[in-house]
C-alpha atoms as a PDB file:
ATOM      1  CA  UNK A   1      -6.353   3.347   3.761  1.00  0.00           C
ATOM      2  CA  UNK A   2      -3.135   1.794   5.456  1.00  0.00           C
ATOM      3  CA  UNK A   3      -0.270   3.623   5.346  1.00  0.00           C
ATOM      4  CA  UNK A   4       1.912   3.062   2.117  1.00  0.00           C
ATOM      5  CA  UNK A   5       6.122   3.239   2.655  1.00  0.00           C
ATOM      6  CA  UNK A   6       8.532   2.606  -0.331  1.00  0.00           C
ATOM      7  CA  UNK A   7      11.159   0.999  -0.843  1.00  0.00           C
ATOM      8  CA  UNK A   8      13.514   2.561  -3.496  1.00  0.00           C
ATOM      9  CA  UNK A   9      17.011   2.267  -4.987  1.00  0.00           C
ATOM     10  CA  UNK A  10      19.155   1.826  -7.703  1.00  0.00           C
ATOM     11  CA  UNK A  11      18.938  -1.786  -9.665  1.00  0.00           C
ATOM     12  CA  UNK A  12      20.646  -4.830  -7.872  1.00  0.00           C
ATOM     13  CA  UNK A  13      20.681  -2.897  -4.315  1.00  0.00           C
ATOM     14  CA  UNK A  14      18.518  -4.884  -2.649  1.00  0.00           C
ATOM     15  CA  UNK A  15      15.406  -3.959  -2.227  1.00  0.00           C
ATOM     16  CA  UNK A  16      13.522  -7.404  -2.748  1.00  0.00           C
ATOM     17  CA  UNK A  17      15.445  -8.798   0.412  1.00  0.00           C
ATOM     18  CA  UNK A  18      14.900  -5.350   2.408  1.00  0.00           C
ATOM     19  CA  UNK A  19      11.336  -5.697   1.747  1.00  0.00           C
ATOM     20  CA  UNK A  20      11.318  -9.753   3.317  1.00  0.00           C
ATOM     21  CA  UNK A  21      13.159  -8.714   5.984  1.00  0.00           C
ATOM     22  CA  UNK A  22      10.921  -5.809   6.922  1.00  0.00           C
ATOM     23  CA  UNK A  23       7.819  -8.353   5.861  1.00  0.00           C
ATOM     24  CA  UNK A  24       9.041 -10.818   8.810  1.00  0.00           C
ATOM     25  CA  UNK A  25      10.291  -8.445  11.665  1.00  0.00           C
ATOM     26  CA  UNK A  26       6.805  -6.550  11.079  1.00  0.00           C
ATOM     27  CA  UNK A  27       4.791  -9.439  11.397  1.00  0.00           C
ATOM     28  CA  UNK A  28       6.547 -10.920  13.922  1.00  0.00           C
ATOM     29  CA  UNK A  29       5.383  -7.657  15.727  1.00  0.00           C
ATOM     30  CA  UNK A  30       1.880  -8.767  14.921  1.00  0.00           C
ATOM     31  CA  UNK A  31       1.210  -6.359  12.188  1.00  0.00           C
ATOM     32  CA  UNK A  32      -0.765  -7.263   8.700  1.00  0.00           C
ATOM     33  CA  UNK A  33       1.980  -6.171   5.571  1.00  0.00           C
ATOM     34  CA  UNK A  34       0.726  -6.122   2.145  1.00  0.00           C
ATOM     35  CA  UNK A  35       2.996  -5.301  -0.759  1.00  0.00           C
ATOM     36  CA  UNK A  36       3.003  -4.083  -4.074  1.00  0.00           C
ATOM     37  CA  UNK A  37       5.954  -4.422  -6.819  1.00  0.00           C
ATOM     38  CA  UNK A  38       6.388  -1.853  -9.492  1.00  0.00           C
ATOM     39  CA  UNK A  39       6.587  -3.403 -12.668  1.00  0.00           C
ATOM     40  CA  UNK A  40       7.684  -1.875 -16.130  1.00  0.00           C
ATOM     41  CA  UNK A  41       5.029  -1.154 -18.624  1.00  0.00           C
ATOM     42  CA  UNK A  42       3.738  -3.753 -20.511  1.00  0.00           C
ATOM     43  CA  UNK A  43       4.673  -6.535 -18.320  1.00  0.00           C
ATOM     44  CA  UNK A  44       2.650  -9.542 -18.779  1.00  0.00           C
ATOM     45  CA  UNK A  45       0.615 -11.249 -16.464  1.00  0.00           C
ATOM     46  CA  UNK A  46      -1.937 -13.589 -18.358  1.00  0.00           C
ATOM     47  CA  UNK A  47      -0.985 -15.617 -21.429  1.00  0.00           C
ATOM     48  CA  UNK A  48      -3.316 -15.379 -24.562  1.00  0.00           C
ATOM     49  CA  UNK A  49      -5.674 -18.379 -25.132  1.00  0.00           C
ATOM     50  CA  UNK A  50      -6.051 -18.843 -21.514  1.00  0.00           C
ATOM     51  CA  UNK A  51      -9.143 -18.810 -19.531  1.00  0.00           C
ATOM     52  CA  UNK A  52      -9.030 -15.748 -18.097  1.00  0.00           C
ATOM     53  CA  UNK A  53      -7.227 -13.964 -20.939  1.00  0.00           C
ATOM     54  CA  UNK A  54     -10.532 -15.126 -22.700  1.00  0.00           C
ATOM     55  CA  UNK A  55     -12.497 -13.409 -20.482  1.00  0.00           C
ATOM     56  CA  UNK A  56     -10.630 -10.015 -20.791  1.00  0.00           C
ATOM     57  CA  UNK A  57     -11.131  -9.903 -24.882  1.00  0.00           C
ATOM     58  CA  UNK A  58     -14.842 -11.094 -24.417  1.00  0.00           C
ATOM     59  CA  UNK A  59     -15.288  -7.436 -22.285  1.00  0.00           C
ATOM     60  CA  UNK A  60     -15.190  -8.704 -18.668  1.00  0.00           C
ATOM     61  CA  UNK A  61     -14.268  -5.558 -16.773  1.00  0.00           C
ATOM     62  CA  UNK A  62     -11.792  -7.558 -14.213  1.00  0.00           C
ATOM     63  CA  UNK A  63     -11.920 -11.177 -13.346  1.00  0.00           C
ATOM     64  CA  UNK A  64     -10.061 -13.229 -10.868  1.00  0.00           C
ATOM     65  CA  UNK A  65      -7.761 -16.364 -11.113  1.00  0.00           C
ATOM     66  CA  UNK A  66      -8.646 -18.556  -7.988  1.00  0.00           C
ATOM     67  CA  UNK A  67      -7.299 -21.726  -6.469  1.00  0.00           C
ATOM     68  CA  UNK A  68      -7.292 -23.411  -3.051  1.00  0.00           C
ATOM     69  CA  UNK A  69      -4.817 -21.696  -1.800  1.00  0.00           C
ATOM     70  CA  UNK A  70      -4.208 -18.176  -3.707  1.00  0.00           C
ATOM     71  CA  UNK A  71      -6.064 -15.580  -5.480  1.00  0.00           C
ATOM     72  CA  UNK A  72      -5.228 -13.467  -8.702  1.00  0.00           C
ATOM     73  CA  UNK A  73      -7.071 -10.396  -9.851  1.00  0.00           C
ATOM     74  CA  UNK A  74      -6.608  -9.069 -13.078  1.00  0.00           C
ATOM     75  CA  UNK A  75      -8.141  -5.804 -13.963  1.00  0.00           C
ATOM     76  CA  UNK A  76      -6.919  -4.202 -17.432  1.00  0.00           C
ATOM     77  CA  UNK A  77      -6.265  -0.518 -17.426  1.00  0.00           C
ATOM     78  CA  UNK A  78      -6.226   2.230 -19.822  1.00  0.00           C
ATOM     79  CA  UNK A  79      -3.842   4.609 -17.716  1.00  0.00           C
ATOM     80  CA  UNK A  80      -1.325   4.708 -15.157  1.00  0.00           C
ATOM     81  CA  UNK A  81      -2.596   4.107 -11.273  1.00  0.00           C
ATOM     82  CA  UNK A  82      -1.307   6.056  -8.727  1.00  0.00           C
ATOM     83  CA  UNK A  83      -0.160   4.281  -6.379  1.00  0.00           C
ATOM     84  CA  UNK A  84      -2.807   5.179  -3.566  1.00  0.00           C
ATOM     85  CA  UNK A  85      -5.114   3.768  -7.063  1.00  0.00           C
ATOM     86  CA  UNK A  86      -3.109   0.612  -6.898  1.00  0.00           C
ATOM     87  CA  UNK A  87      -3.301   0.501  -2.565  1.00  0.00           C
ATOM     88  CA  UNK A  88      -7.439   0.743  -3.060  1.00  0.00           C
ATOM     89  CA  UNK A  89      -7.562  -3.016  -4.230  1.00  0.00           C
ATOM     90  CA  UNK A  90      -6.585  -4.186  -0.911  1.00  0.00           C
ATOM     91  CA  UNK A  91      -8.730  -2.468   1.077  1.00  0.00           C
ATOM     92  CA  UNK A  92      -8.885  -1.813   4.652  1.00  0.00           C
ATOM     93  CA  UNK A  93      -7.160  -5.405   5.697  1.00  0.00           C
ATOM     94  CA  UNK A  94      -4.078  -4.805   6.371  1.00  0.00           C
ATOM     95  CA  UNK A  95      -1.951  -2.859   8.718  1.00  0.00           C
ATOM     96  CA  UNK A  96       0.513  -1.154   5.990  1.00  0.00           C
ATOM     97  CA  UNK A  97       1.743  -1.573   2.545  1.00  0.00           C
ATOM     98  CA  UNK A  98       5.238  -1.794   1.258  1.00  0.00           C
ATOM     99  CA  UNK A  99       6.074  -1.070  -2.191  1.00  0.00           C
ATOM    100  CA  UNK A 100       8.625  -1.702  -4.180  1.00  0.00           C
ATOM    101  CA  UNK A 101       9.841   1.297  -6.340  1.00  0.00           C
ATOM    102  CA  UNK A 102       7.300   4.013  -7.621  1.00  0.00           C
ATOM    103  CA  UNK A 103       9.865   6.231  -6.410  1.00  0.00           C
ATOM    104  CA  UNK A 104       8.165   9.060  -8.463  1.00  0.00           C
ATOM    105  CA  UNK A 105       5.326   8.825  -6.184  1.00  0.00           C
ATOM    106  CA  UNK A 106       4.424  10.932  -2.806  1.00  0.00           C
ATOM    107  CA  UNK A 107       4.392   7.896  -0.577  1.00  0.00           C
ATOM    108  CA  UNK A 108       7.420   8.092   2.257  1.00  0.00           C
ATOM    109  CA  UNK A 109      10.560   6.433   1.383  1.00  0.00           C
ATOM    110  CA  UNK A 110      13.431   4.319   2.167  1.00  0.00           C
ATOM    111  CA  UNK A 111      16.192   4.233   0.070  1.00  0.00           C
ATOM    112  CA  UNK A 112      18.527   1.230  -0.617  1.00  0.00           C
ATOM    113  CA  UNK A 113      21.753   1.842  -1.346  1.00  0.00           C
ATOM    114  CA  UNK A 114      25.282  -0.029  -1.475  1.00  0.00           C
ATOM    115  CA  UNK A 115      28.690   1.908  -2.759  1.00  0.00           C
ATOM    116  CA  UNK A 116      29.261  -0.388  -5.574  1.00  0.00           C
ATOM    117  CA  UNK A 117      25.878   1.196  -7.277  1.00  0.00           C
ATOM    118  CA  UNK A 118      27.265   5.090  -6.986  1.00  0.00           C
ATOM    119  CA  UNK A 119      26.049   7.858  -5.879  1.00  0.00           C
ATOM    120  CA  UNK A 120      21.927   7.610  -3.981  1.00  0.00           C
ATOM    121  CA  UNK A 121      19.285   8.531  -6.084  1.00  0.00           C
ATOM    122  CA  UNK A 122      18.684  12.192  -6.534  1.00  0.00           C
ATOM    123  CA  UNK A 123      15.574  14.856  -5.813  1.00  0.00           C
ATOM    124  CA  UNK A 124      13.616  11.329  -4.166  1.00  0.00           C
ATOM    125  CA  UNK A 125      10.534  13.496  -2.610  1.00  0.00           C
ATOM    126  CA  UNK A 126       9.793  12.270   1.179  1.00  0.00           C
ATOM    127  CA  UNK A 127      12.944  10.310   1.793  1.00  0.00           C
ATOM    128  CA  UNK A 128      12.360   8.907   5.530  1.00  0.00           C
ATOM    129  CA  UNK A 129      16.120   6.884   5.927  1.00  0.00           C
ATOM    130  CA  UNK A 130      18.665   5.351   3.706  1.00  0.00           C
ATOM    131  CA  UNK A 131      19.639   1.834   4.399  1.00  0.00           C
ATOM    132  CA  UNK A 132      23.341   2.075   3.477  1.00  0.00           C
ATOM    133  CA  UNK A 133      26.159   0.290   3.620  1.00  0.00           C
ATOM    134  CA  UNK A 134      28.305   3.410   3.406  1.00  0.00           C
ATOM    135  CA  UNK A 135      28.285   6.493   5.096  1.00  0.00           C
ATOM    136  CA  UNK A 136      26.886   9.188   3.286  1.00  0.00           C
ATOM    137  CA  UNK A 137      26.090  13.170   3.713  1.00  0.00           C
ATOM    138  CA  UNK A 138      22.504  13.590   3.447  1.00  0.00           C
ATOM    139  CA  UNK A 139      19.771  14.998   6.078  1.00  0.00           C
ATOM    140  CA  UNK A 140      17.926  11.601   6.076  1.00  0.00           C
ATOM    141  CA  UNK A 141      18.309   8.956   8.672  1.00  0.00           C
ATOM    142  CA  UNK A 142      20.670   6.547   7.868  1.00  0.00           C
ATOM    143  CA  UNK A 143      20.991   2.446   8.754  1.00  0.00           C
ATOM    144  CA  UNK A 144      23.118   0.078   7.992  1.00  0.00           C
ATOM    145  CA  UNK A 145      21.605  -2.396   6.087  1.00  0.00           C
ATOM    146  CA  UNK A 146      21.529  -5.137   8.361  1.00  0.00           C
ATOM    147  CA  UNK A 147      19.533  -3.088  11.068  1.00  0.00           C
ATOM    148  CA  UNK A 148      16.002  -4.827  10.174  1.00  0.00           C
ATOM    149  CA  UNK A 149      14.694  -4.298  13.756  1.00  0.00           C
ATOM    150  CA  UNK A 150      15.967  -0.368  13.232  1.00  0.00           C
ATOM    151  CA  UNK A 151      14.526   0.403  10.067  1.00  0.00           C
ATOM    152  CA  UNK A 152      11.071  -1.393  11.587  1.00  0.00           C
ATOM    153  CA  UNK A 153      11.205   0.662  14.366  1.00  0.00           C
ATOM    154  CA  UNK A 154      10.735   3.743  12.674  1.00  0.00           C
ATOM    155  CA  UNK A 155       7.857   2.424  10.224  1.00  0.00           C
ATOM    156  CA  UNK A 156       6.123   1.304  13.357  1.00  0.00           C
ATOM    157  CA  UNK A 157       6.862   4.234  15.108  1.00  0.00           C
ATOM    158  CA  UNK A 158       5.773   6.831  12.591  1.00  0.00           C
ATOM    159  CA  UNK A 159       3.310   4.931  10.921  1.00  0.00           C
ATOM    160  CA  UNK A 160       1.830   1.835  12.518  1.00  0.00           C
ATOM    161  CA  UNK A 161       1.612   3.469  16.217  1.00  0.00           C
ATOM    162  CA  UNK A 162       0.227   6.421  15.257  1.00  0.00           C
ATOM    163  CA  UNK A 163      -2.793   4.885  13.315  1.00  0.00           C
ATOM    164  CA  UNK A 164      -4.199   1.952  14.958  1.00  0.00           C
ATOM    165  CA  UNK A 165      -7.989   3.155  14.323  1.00  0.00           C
ATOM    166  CA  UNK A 166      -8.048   3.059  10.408  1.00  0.00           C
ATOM    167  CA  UNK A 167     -10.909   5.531   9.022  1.00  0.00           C
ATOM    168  CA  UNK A 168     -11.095   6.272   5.294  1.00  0.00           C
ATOM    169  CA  UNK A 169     -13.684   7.599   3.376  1.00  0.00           C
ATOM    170  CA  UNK A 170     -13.394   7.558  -0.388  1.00  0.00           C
ATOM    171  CA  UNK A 171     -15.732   9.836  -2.454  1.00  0.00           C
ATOM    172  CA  UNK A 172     -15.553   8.954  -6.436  1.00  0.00           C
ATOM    173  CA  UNK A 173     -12.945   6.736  -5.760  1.00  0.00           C
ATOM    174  CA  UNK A 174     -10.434   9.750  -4.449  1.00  0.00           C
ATOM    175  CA  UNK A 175      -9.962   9.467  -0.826  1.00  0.00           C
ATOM    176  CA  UNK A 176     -11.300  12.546   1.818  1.00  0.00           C
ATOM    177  CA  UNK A 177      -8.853  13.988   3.770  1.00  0.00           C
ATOM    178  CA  UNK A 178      -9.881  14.402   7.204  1.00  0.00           C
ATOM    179  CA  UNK A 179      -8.726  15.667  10.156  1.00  0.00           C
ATOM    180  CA  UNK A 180      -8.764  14.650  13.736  1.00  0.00           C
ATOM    181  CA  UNK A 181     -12.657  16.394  14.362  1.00  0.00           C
ATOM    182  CA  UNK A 182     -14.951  15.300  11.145  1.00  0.00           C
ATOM    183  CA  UNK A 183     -13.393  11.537  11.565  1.00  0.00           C
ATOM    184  CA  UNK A 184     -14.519  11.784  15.170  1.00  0.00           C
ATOM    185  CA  UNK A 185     -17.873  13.263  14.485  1.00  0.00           C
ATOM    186  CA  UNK A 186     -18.258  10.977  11.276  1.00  0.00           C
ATOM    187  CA  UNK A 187     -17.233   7.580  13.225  1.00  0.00           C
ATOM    188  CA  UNK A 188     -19.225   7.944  16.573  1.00  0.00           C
ATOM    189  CA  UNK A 189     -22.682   9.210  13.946  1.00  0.00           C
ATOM    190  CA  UNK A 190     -22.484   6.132  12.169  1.00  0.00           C
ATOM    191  CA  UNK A 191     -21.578   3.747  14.896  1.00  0.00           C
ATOM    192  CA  UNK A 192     -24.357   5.496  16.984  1.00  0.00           C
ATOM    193  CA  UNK A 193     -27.018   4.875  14.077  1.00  0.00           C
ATOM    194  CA  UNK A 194     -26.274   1.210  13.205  1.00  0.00           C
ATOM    195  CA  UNK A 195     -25.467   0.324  17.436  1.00  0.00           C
ATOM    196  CA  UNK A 196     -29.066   0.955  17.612  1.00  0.00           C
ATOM    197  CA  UNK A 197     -30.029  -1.139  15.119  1.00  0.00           C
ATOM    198  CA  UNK A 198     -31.581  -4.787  16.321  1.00  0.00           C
ATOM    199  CA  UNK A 199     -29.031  -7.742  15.928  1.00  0.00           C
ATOM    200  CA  UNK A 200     -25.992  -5.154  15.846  1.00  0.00           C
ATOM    201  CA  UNK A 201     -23.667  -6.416  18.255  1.00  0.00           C
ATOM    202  CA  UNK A 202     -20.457  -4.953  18.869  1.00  0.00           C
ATOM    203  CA  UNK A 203     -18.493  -3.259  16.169  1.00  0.00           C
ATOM    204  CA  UNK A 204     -15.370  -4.030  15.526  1.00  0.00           C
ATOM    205  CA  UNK A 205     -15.174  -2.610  11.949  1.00  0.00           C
ATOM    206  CA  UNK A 206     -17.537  -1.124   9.368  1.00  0.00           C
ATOM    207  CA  UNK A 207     -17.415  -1.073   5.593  1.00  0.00           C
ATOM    208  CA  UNK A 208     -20.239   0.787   3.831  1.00  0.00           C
ATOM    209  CA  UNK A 209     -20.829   1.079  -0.071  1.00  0.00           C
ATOM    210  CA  UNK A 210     -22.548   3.508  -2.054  1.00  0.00           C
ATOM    211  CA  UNK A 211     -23.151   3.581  -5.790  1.00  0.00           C
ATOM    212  CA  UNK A 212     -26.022   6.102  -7.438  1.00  0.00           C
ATOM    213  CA  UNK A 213     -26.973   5.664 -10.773  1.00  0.00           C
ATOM    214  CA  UNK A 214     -26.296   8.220 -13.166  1.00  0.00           C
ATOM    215  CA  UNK A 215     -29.032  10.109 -14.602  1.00  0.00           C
ATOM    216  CA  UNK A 216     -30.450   9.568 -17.504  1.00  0.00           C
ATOM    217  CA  UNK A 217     -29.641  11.878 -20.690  1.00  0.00           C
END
């Protein structure tokens, strides 16, 4: 799975136009950037009587909203997603994912913060930098909030760089951590077993799906 980074921060900080910045300056880098807003609960996103809303009551398990030039999934749920949950829907496609909020979550952070808001956010777990427009005492790395190319240098750096092979493996929908020597061993098996196979050409990337069927009662 791509590597996930939040943005965090008190309400009317700025984290919407961090995130664009970052958005730009990464893919002007030539990196793929997904993002994901948090939303509160029970925010709407299909209006009853529509088509798709339709489709929801009648059972469908998740359908899609499609046009020329966009797509929209909607997928009902019965619980909260976490947010590597919520990351899963994008697959393997993208380079890294920025979030906005979810600041409860174990995802890396970047804070947002500007004086006339208070004091930073408290006890935020995995707190990579503040973007700040004041100086402040605090372990974390701090930039000021204009320093785009800074604050993309260190995602980049600590999590672009270091994974440019992506390899995930996701067993009942829960991803497998791996280290460095069962990726290795798992990667060059597979590649070795489909290479051989006839009309294989060169692989650039893989995607394999497995579903068993339940047994019976």
């Amino acid at each position: 799975m791509p590597p996930i980074v939040s943005i965090v921060g008190k309400a009317r900080t700025g984290k919407t136009t961090l995130i664009e910045k970052l958005v730009g300056e990464l893919k002007s880098r030539g990196y793929r950037v997904a993002t994901i807003k948090h939303t509160p609960r029970g925010a709407g996103f299909d209006e009853p009587g529509k088509d798709s809303w339709r489709h929801i009551q009648a059972g469908s398990e998740a359908t899609a909203i499609a046009s020329p030039d966009k797509l929209v999934l909607i997928r009902p749920t019965t619980q909260t997603l976490t947010l590597d949950g919520i990351a899963r829907f994008f697959g393997e496609d993208y380079d890294i994912i920025l979030t906005e909020g979810f600041k409860q979550d174990s995802a890396p952070k970047i804070e947002v913060h500007r004086r006339k808001a208070g004091p930073p956010l408290s006890a935020v777990r995995k707190l990579i930098a503040i973007a700040t427009d004041e100086p402040l005492e605090t372990k974390a790395r701090q930039f000021p909030l204009e320093d785009i190319q800074g604050l993309a240098d260190l995602i980049e750096n600590g999590f672009l760089k270091p994974k440019r092979e992506l390899f995930s493996v996701y067993i009942n929908h829960t991803p497998l951590p791996l280290s460095s020597f069962p990726r290795e061993i798992i990667t060059n098996t597979i590649l070795a077993l489909l290479s051989s196979l006839k009309g294989v050409e060169k692989i650039k990337s893989l995607e394999i799906f497995l579903r068993k069927k339940a047994n019976p009662k």
